[in-house]
Protein backbone atom coordinates (compact mmCIF):
# COMPACT_ATOMS: atom_id res chain seq x y z
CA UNK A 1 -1.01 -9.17 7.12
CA UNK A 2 -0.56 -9.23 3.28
CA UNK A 3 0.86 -6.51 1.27
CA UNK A 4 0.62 -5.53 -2.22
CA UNK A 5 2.87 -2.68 -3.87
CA UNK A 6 1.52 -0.37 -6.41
CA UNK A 7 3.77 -0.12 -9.49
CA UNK A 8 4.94 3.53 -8.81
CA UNK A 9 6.63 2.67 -5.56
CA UNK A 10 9.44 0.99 -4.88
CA UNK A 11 9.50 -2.89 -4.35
CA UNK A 12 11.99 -2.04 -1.67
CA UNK A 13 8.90 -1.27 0.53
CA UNK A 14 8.85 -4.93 -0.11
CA UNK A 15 11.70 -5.69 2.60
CA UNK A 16 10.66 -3.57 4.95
CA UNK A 17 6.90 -5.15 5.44
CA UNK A 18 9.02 -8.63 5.60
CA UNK A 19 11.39 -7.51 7.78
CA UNK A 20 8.16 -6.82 10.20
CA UNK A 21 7.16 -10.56 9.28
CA UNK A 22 4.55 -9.60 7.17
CA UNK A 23 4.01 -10.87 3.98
CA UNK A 24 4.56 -8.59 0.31
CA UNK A 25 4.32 -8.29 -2.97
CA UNK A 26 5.04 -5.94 -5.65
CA UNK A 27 2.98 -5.88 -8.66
CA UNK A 28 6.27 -6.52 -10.69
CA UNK A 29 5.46 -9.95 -9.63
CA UNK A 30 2.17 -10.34 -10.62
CA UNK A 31 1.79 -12.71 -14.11
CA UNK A 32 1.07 -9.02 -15.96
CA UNK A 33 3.82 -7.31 -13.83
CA UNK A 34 3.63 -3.55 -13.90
CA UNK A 35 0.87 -3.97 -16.53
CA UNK A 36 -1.53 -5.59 -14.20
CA UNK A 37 -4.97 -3.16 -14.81
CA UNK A 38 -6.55 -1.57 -11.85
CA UNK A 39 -9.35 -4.41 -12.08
CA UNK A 40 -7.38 -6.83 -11.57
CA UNK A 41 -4.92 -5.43 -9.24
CA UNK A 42 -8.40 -5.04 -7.08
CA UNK A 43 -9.79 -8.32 -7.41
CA UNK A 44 -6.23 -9.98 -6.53
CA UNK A 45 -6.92 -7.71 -3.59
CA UNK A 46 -9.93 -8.71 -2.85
CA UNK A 47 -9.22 -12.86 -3.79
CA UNK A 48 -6.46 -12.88 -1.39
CA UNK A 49 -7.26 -10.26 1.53
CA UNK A 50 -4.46 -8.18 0.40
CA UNK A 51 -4.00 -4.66 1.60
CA UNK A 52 -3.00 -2.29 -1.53
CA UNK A 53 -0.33 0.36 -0.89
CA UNK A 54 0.12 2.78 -3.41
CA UNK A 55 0.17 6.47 -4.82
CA UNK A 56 -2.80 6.26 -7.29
CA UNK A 57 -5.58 8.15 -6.20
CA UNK A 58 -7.80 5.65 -8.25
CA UNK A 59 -7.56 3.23 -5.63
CA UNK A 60 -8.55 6.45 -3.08
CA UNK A 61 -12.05 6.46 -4.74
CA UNK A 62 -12.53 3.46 -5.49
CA UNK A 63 -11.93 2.31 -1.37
CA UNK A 64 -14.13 5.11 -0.69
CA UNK A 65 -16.82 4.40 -3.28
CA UNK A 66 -16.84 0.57 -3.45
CA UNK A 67 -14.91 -0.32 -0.29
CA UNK A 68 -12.64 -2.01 -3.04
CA UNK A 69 -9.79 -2.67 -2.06
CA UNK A 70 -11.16 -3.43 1.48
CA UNK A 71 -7.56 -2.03 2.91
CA UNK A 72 -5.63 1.16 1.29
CA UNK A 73 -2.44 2.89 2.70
CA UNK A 74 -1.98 5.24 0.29
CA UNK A 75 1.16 7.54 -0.14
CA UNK A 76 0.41 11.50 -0.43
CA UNK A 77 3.95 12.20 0.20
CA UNK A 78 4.50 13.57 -3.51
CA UNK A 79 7.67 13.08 -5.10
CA UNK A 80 10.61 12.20 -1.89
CA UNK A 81 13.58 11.11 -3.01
CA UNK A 82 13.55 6.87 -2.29
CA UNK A 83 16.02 7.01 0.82
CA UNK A 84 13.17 9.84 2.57
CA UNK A 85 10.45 7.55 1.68
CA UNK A 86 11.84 4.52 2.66
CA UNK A 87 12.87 6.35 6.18
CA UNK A 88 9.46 7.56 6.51
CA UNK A 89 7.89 4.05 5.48
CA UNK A 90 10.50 2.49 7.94
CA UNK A 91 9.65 5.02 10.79
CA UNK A 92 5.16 4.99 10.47
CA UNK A 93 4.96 1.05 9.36
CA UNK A 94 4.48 -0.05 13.08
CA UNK A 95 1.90 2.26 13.96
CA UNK A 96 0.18 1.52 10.87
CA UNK A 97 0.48 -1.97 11.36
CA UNK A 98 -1.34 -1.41 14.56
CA UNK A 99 -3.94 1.15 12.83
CA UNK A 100 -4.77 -1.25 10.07
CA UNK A 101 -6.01 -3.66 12.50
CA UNK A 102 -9.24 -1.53 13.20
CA UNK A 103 -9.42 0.92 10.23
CA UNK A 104 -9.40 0.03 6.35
CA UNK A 105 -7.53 3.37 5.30
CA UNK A 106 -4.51 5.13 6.18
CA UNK A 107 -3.06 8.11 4.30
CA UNK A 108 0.71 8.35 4.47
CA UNK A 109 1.85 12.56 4.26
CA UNK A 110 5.76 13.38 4.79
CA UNK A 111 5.05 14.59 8.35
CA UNK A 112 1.79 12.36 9.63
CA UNK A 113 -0.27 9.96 8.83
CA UNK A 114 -4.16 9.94 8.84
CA UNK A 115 -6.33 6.80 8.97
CA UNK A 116 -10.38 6.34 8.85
């Protein structure tokens, strides 16, 4: 699987997808970096089967409106300090590897996830 990381999370996420031998990428390394628009943060998406993670609830409706991006975990854990996020990330990332092989969203909380 192939993961791209929203600009408001951390691009240590990054090392933990790897780590799973996945493949990442933060937006920071897009040509546009951080400044990469919506648009084309979805059609990258969409060019290179790409599964968005991020905190933007844009990219909420827009995978439940238009199916675009085809894949969304998206983070509803509010503000964590990085070390809780990246325990949480660290501690769900196998079951939603396994989830996102049969479902096209998963919402990350601080307790649960949720996937549909």
């Amino acid at each position: 699987m192939r993961f791209l990381v929203d600009a408001q999370l951390s691009s240590s996420l990054c090392g933990i997808i790897e780590s799973s031998g996945h493949q990442s990428l933060h937006t920071q390394n897009l040509p546009k970096g951080n400044l990469t628009t919506d648009s084309q943060i979805l059609e990258f998406c969409s060019q290179g089967d790409w599964i968005l993670i991020t905190k933007d609830t844009d990219f909420f409706f827009s995978h439940i409106l238009y199916h675009s991006p085809a894949k969304l975990l998206i983070i509803r854990t509010g503000n964590l300090r990085l070390r809780r996020l990246i325990n949480l990330f660290t501690h769900y990332f196998p079951q939603i590897l396994e989830t996102l092989k049969s479902h096209s969203l998963i919402e990350l909380h601080d307790d649960q996830f949720h996937f549909s």
